[in-house]
N, C-alpha and C. Protein backbone atom coordinates (compact mmCIF):
# COMPACT_ATOMS: atom_id res chain seq x y z
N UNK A 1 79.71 -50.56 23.97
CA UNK A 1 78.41 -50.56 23.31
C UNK A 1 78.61 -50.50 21.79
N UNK A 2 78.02 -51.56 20.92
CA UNK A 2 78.54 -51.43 19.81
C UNK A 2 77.66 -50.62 18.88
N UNK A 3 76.15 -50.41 19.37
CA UNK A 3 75.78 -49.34 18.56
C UNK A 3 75.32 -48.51 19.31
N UNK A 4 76.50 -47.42 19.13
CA UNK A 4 76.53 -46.08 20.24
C UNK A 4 75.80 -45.23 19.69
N UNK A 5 74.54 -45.03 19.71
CA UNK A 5 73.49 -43.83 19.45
C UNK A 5 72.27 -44.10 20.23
N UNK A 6 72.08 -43.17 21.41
CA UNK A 6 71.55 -43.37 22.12
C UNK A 6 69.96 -42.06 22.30
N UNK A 7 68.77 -42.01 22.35
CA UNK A 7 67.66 -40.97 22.18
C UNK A 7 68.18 -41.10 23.52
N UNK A 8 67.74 -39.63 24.64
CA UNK A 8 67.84 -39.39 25.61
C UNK A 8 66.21 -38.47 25.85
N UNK A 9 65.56 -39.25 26.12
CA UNK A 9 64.15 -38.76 26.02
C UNK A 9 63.54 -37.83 27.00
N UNK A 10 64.18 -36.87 26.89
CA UNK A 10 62.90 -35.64 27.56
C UNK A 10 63.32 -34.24 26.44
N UNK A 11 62.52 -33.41 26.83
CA UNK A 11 62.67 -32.04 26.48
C UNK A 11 63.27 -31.01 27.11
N UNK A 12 63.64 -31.23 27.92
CA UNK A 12 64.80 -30.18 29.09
C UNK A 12 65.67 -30.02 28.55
N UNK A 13 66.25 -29.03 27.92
CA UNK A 13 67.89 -28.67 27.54
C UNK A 13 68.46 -28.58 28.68
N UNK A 14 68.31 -28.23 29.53
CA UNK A 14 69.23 -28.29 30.93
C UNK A 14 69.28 -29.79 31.39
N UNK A 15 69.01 -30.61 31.30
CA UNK A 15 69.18 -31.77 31.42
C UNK A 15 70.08 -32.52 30.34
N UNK A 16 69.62 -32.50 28.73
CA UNK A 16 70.61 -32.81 27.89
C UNK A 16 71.74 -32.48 27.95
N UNK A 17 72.34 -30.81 28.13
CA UNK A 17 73.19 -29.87 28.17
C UNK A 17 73.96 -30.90 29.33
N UNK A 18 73.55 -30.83 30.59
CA UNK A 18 74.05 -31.39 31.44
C UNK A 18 74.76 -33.42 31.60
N UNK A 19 73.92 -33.68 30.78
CA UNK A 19 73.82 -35.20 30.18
C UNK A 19 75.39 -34.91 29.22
N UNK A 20 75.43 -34.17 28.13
CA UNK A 20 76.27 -34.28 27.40
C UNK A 20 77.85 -33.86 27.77
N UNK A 21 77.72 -33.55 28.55
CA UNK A 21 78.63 -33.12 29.48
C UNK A 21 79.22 -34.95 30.58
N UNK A 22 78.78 -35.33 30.36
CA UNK A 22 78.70 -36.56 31.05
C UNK A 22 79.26 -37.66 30.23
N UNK A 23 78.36 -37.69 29.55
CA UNK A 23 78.53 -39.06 28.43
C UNK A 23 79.75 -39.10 27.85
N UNK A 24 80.30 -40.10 27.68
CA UNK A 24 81.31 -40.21 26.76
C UNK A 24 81.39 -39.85 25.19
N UNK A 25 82.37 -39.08 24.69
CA UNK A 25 82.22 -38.86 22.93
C UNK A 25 81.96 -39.92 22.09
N UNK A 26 82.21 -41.32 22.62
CA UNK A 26 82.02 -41.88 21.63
C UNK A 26 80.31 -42.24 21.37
N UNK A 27 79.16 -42.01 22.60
CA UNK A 27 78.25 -42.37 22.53
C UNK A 27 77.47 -40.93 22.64
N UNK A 28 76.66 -41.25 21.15
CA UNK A 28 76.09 -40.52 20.52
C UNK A 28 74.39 -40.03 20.81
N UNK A 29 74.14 -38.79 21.68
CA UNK A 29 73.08 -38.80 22.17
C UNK A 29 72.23 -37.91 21.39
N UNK A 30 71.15 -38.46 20.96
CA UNK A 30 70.16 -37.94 20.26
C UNK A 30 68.75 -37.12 21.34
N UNK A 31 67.98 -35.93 20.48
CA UNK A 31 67.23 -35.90 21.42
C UNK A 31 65.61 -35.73 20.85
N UNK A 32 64.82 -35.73 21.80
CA UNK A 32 63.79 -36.11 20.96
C UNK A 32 63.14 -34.99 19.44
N UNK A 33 63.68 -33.82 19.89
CA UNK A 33 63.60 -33.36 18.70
C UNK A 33 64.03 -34.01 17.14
N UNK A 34 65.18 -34.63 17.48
CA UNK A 34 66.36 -35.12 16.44
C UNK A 34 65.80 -36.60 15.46
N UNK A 35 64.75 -37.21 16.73
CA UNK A 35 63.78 -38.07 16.35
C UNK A 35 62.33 -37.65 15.73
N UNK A 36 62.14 -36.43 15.23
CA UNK A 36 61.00 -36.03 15.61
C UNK A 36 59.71 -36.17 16.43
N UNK A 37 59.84 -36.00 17.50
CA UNK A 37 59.17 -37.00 18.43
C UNK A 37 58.45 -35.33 19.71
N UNK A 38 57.58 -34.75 19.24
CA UNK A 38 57.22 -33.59 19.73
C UNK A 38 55.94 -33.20 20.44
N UNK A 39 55.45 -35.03 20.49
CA UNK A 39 54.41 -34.96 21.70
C UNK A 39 54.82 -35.11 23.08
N UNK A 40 53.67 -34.39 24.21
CA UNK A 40 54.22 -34.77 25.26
C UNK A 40 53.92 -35.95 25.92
N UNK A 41 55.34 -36.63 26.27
CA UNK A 41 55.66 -38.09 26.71
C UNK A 41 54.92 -38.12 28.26
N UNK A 42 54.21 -39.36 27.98
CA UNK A 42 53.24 -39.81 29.56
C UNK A 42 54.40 -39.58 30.67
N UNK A 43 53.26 -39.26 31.59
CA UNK A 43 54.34 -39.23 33.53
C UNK A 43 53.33 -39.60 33.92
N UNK A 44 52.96 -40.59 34.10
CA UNK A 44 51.39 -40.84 34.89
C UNK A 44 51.68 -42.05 35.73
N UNK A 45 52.77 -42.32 36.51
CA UNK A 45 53.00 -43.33 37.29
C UNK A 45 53.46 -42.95 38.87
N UNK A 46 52.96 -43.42 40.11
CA UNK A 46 52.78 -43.30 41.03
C UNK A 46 53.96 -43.27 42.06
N UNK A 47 55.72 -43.69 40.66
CA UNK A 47 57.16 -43.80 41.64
C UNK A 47 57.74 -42.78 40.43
N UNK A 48 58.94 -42.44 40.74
CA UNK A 48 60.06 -41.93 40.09
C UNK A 48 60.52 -43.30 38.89
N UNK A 49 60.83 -44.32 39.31
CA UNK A 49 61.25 -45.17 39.06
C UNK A 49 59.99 -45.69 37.82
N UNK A 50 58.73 -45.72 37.89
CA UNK A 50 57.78 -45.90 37.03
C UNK A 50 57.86 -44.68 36.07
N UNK A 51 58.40 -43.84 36.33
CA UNK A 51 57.81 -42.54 35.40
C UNK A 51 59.36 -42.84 34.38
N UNK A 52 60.58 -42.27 35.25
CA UNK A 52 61.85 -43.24 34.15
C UNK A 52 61.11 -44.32 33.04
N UNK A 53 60.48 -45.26 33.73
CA UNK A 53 60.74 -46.43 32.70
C UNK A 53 59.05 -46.18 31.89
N UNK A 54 58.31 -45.66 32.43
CA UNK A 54 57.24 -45.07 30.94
C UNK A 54 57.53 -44.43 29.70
N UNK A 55 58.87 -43.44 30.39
CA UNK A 55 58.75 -42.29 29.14
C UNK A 55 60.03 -43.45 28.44
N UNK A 56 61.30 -43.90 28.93
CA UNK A 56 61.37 -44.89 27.98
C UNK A 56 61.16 -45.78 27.06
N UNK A 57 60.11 -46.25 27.65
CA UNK A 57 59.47 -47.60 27.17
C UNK A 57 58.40 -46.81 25.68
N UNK A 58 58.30 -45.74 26.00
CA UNK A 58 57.32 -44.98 25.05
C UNK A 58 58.01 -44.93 24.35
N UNK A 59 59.56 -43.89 24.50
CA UNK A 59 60.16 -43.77 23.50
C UNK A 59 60.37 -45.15 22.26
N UNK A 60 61.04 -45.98 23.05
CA UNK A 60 61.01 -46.83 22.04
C UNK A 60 60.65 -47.99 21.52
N UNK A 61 58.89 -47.90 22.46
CA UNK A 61 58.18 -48.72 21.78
C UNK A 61 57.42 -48.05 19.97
N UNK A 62 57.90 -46.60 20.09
CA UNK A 62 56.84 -46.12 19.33
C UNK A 62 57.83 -45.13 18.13
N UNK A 63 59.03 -45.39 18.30
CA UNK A 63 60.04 -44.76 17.40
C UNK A 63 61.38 -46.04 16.98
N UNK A 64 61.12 -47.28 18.14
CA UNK A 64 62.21 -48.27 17.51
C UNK A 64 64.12 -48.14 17.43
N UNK A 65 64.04 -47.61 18.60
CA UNK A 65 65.39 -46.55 18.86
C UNK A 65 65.38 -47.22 20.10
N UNK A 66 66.73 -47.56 20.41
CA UNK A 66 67.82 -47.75 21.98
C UNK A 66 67.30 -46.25 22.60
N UNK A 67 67.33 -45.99 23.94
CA UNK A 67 66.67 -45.30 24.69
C UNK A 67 67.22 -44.91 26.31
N UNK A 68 67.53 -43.73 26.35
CA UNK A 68 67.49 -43.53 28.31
C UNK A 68 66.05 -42.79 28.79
N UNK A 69 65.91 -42.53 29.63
CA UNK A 69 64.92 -41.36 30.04
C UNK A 69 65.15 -41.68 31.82
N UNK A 70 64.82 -40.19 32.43
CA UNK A 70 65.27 -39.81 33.91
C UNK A 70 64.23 -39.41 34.50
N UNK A 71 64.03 -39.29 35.70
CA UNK A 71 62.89 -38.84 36.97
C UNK A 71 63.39 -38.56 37.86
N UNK A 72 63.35 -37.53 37.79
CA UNK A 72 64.18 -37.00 39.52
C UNK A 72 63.04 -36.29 40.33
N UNK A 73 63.54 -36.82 41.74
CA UNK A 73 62.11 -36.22 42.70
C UNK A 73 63.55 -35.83 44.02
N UNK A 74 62.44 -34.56 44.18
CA UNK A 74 63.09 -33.90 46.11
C UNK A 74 62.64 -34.41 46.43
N UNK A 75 63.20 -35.20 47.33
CA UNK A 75 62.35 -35.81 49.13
C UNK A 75 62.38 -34.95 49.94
N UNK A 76 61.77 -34.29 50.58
CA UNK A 76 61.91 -33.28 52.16
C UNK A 76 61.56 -34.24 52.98
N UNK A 77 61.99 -34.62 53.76
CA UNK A 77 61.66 -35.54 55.28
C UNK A 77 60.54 -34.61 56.15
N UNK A 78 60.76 -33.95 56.31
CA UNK A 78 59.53 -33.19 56.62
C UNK A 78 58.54 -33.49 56.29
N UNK A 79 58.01 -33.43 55.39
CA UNK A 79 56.78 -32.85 54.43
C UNK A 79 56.52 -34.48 53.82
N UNK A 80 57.45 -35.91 54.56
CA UNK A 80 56.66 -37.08 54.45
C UNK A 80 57.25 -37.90 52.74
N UNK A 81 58.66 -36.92 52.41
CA UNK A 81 58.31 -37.43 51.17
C UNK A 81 58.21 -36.50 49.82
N UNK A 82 57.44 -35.63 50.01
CA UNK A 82 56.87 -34.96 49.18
C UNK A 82 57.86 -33.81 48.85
N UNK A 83 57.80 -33.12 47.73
CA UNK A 83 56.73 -33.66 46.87
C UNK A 83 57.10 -34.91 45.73
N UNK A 84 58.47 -35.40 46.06
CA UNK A 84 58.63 -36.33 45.30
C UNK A 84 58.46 -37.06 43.57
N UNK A 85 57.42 -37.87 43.24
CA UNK A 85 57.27 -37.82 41.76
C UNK A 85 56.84 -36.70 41.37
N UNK A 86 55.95 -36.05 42.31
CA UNK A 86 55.22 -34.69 41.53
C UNK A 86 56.20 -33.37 41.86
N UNK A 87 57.17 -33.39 42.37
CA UNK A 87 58.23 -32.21 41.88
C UNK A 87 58.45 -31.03 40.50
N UNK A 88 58.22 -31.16 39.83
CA UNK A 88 58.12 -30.66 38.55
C UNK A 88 56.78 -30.34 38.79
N UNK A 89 55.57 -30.38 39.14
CA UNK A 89 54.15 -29.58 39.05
C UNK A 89 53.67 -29.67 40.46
N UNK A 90 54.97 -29.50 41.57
CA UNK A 90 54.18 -29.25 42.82
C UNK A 90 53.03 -28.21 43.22
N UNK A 91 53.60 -27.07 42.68
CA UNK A 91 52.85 -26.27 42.81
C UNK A 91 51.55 -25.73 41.56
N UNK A 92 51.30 -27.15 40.68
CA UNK A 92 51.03 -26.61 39.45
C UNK A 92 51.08 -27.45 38.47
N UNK A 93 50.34 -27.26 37.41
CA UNK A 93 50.81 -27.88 36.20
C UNK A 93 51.40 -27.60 34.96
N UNK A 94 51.73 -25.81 35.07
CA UNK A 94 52.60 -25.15 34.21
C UNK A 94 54.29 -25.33 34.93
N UNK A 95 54.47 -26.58 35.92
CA UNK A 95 55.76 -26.54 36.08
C UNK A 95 57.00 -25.58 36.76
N UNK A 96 56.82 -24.82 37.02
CA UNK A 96 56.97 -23.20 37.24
C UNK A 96 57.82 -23.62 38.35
N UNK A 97 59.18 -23.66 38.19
CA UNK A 97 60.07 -23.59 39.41
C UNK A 97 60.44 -22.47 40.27
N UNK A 98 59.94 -21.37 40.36
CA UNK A 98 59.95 -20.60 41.34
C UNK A 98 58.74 -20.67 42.00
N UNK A 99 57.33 -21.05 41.38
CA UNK A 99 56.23 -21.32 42.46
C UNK A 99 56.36 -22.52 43.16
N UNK A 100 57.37 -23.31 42.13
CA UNK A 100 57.38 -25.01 43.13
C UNK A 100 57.93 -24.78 44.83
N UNK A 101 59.44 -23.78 44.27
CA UNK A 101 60.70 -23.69 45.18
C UNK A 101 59.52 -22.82 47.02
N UNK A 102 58.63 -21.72 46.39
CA UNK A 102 58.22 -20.72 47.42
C UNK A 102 57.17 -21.60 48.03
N UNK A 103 56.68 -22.66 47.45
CA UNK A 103 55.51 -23.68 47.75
C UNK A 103 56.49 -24.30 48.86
N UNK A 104 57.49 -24.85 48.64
CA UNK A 104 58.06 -25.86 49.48
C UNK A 104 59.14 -24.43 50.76
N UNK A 105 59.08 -23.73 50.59
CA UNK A 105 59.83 -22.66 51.74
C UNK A 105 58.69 -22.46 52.35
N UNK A 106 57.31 -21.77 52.01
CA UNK A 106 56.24 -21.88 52.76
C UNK A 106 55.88 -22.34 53.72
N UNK A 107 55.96 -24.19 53.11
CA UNK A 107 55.37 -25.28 54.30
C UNK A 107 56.69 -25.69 55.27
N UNK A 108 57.88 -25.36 55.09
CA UNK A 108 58.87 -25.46 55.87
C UNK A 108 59.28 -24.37 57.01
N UNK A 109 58.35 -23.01 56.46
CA UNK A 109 58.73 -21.98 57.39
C UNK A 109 58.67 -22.40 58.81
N UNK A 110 59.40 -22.15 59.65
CA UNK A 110 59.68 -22.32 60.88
C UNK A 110 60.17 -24.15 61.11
N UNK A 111 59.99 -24.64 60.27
CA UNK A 111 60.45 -26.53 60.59
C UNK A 111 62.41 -26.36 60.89
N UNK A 112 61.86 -26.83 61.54
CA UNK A 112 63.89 -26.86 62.11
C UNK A 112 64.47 -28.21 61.17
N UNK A 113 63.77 -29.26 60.96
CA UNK A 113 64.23 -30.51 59.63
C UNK A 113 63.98 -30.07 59.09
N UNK A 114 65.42 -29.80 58.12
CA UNK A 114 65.35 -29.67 57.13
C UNK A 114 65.76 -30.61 55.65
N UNK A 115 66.25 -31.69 56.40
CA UNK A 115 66.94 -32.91 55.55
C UNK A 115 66.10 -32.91 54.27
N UNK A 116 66.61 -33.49 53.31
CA UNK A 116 66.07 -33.63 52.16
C UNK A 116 66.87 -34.22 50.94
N UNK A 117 66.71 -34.97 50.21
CA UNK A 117 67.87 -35.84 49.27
C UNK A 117 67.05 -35.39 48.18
N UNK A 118 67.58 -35.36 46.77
CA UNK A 118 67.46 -35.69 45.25
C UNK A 118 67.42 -36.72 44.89
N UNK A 119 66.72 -37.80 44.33
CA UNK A 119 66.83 -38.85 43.37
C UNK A 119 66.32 -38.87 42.57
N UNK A 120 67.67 -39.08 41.51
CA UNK A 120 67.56 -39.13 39.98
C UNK A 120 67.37 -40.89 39.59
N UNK A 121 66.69 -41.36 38.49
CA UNK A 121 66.39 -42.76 38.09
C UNK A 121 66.76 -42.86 36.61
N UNK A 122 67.31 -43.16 35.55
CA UNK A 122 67.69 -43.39 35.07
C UNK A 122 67.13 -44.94 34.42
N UNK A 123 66.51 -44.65 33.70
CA UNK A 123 65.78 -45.82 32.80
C UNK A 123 66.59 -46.34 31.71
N UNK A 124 67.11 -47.55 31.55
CA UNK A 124 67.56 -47.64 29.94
C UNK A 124 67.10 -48.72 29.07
N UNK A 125 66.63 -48.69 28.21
CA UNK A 125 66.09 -49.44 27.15
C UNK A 125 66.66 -49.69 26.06
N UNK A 126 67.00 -51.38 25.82
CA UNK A 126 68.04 -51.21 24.92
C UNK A 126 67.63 -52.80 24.09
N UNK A 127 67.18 -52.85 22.99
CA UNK A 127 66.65 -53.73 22.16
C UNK A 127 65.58 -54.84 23.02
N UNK A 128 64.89 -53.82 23.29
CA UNK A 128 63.65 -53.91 24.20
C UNK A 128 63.86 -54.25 26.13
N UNK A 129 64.99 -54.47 26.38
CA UNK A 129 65.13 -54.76 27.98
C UNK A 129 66.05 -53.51 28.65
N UNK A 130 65.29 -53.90 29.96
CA UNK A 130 65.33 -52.35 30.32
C UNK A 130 66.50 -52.78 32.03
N UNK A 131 67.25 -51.63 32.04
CA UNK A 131 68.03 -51.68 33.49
C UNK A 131 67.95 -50.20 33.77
N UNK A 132 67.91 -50.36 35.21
CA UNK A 132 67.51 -49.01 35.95
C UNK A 132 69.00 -48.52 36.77
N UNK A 133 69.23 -47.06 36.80
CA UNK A 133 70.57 -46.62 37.60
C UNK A 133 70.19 -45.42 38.69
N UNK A 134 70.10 -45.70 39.41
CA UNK A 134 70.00 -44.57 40.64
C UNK A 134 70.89 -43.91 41.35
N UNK A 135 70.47 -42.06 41.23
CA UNK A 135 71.56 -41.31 42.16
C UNK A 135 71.23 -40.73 43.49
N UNK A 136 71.57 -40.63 44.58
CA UNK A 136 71.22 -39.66 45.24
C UNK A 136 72.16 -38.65 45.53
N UNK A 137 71.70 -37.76 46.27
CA UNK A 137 72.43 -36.74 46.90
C UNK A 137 71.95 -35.99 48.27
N UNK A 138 72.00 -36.15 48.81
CA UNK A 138 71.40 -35.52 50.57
C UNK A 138 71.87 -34.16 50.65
N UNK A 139 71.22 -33.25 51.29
CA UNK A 139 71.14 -31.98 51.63
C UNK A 139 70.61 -31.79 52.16
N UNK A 140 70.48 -30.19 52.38
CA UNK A 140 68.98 -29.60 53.41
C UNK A 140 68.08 -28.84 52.54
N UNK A 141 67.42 -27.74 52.53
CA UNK A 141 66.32 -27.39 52.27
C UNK A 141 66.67 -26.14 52.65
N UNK A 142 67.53 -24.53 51.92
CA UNK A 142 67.84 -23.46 52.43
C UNK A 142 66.43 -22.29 53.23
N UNK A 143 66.61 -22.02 53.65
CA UNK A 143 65.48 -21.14 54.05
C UNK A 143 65.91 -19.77 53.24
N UNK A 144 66.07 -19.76 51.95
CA UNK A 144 65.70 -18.92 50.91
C UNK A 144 66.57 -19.20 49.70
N UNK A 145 66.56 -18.32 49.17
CA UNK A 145 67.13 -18.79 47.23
C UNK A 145 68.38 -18.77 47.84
N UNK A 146 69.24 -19.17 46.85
CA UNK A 146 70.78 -18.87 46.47
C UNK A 146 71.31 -19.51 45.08
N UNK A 147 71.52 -18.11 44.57
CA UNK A 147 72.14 -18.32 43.33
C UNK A 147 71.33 -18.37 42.08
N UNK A 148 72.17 -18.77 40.98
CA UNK A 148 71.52 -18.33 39.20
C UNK A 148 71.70 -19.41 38.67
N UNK A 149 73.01 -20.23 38.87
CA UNK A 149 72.82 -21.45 37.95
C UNK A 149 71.91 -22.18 38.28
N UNK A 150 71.62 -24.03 37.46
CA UNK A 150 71.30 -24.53 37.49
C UNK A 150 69.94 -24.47 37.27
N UNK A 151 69.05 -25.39 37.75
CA UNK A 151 67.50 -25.56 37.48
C UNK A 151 66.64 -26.25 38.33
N UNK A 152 65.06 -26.12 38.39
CA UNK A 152 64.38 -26.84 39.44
C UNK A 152 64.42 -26.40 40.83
N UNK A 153 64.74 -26.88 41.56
CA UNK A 153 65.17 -26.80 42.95
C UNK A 153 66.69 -26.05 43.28
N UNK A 154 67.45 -26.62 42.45
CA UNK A 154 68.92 -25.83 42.81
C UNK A 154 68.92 -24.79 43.54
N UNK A 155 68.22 -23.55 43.64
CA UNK A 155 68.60 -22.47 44.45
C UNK A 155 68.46 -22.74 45.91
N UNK A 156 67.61 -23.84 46.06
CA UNK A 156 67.04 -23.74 47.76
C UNK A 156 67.86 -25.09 48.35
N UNK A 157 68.37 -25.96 47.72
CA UNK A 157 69.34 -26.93 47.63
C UNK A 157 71.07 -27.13 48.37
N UNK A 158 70.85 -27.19 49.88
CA UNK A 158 72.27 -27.18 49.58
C UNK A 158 72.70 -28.58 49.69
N UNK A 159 73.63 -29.25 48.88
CA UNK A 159 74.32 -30.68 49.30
C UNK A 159 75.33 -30.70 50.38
N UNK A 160 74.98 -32.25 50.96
CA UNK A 160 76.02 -32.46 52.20
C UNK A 160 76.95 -32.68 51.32
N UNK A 161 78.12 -31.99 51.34
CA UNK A 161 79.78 -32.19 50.71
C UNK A 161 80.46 -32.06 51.65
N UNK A 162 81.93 -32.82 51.32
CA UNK A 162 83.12 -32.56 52.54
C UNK A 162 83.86 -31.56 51.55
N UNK A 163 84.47 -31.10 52.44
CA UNK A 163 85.71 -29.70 52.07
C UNK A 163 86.33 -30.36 50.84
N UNK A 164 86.64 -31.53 50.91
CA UNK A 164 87.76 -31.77 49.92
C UNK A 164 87.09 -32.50 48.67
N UNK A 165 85.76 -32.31 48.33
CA UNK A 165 85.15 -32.96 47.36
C UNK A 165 85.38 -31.68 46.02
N UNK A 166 85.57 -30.32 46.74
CA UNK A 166 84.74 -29.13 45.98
C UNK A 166 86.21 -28.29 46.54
N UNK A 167 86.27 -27.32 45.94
CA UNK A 167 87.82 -26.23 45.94
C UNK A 167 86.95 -25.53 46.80
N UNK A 168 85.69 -25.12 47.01
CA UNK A 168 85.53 -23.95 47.65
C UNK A 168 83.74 -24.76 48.40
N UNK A 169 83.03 -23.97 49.02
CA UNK A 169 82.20 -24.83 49.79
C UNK A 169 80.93 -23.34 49.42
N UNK A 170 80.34 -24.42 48.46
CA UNK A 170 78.69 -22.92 47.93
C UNK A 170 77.67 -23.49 48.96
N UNK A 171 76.72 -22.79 49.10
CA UNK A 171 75.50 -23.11 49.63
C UNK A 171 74.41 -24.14 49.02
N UNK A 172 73.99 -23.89 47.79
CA UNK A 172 73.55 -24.30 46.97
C UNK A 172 73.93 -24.98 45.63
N UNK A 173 73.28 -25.78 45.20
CA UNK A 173 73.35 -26.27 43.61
C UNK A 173 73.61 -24.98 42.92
N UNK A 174 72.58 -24.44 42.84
CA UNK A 174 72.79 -22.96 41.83
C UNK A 174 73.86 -21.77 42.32
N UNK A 175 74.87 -22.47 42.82
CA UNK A 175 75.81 -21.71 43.14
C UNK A 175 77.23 -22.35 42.68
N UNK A 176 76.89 -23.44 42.00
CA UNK A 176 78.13 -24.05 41.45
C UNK A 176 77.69 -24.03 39.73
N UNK A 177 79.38 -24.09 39.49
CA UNK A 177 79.27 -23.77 38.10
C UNK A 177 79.06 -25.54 37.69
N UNK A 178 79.08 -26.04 36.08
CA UNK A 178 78.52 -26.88 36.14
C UNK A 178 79.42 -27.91 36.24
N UNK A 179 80.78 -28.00 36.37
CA UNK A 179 81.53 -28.93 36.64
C UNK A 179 81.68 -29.30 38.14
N UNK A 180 81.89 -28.26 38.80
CA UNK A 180 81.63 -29.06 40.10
C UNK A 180 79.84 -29.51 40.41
N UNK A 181 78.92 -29.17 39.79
CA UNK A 181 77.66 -29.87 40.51
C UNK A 181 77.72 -31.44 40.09
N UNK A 182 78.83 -31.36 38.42
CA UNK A 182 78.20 -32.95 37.75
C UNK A 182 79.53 -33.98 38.90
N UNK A 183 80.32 -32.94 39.67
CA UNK A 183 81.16 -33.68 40.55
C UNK A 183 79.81 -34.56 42.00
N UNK A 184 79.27 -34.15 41.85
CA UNK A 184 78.36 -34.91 43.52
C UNK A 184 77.09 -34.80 42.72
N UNK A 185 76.61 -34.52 41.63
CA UNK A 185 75.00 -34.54 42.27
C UNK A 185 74.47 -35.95 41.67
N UNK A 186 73.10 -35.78 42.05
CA UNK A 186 72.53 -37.10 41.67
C UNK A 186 72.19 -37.52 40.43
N UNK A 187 72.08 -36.64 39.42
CA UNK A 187 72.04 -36.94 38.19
C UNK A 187 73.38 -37.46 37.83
N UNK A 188 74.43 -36.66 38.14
CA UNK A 188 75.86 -37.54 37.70
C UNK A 188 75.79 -38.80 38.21
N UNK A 189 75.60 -38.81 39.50
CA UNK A 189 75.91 -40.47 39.59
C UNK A 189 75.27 -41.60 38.78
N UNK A 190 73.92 -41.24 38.64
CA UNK A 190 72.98 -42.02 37.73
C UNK A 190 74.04 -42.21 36.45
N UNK A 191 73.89 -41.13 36.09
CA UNK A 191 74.84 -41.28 34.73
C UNK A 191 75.82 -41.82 34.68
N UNK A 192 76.51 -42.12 35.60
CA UNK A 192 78.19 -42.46 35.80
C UNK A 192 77.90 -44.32 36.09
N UNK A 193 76.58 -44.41 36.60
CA UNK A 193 76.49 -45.69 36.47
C UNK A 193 76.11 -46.34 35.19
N UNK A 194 75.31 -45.29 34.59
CA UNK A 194 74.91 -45.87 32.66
C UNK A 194 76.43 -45.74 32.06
N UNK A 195 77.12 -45.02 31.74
CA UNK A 195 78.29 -44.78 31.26
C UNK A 195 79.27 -46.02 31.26
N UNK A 196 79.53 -46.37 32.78
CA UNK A 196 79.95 -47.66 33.38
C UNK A 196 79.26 -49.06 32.37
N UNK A 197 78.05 -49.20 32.58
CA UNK A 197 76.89 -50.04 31.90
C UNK A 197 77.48 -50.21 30.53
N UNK A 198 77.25 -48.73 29.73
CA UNK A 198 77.55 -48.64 28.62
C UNK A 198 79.01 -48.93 27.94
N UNK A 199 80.13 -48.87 29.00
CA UNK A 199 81.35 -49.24 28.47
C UNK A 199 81.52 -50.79 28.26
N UNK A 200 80.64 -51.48 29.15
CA UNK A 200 80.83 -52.98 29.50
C UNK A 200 80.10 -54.02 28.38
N UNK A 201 78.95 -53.26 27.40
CA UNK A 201 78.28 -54.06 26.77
C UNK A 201 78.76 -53.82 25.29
C-alpha cells in the first residue's frame, strides 16, 4: 500500500487497541479522534455488512481520508439470529454489556442449543471503492460469565478451538489474554484478510 495511513473509524479503544496489535508497523492507523471527527457515526442499516460500509463510507465521504470501519454481531441459533446487528444495544441503547450479556442468558435459560458464531465485517474504503473482509468464529453461549478480559460478549463466549490451536484450553474469550484471542477470533481473521489486501496493493 503506497499510502499507508489508514482512519480506523469507530470509538472503541478496545477495538483499536486490539486492531493495532494486528496491523502491520508499517501501516499507519489513525483514529477518529486524530481526525477530529467526534460525532456519532450512523448504524442505521438492517445487516452487519451495511452498518461496516455506512460508518465507512461516512468516514470518508465527509473527512476525504482512506478508511476501515467493523460490525460485529453474535448469532445465537437459538434465538433465530439475534441479536445480531443490534448486539451492542440489545438490551438498550446505552450499550451496556453486562445488561446485553444477562438479556441473552435469560432467554437461553434452560435451551440445551447453545451454538452461536461472531461475525466481524470489515469495510474498506480506499480512494472512494470499497472491499469487504469477513471473520467468523463458532462457539457456544456459556450458561454464566467467565472471566475479566476482553469486551462485549467475551465473558459468556466460549470458541470451538482444538487443543493445539491454544497452549492451554479457557472457557471463554475473556479468559484469554490478548494474544491468544487475536490467534482464532473473528476480528483477527477479518483483519488478517485486510492486512493480506493491504500488502498486495
Amino acid at each position: 500500500m503506497k499510502n499507508n495511513t489508514l482512519v480506523f473509524a469507530t470509538a472503541n479503544k478496545n477495538k483499536i487497541y486490539e486492531i493495532q496489535r494486528l496491523i502491520p508497523e508499517n501501516i499507519k492507523i489513525l483514529s477518529l479522534s486524530d481526525i477530529n471527527c467526534t460525532e456519532e457515526i450512523p448504524e442505521t442499516q438492517p445487516t452487519i455488512e451495511g452498518n461496516a460500509s455506512q460508518k465507512a463510507f461516512y468516514v470518508y465521504n465527509k473527512y476525504h481520508i482512506n478508511c476501515f470501519a467493523d460490525d460485529t454481531g453474535l448469532e445465537v441459533e437459538a434465538l433465530d439470529g439475534r441479536p445480531g446487528v443490534l448486539s451492542a444495544r440489545y438490551a438498550g441503547g446505552n450499550k451496556n454489556s453486562d445488561e446485553n450479556m444477562n438479556k441473552i442468558l435469560a432467554e437461553l435459560q434452560g435451551v440445551k442449543n447453545r451454538k452461536a458464531r461472531f461475525k466481524t465485517v470489515i469495510s474498506l474504503v480506499i480512494n472512494g471503492n470499497e472491499i469487504q473482509f469477513e471473520g467468523i468464529v463458532n462457539g457456544t453461549i456459556l450458561t454464566e460469565k467467565h472471566g475479566t478480559s476482553g469486551f462485549g460478549y467475551d465473558p459468556v463466549f466460549a470458541p470451538d478451538i482444538s487443543d493445539s490451536e491454544l497452549s492451554r484450553q479457557p472457557q471463554s474469550f475473556a479468559e484469554m489474554d490478548l494474544t491468544e484471542k487475536n490467534k482464532i477470533s473473528h476480528r483477527a481473521l477479518a483483519v488478517n484478510k485486510l492486512v493480506e489486501y493491504l500488502n498486495r496493493i
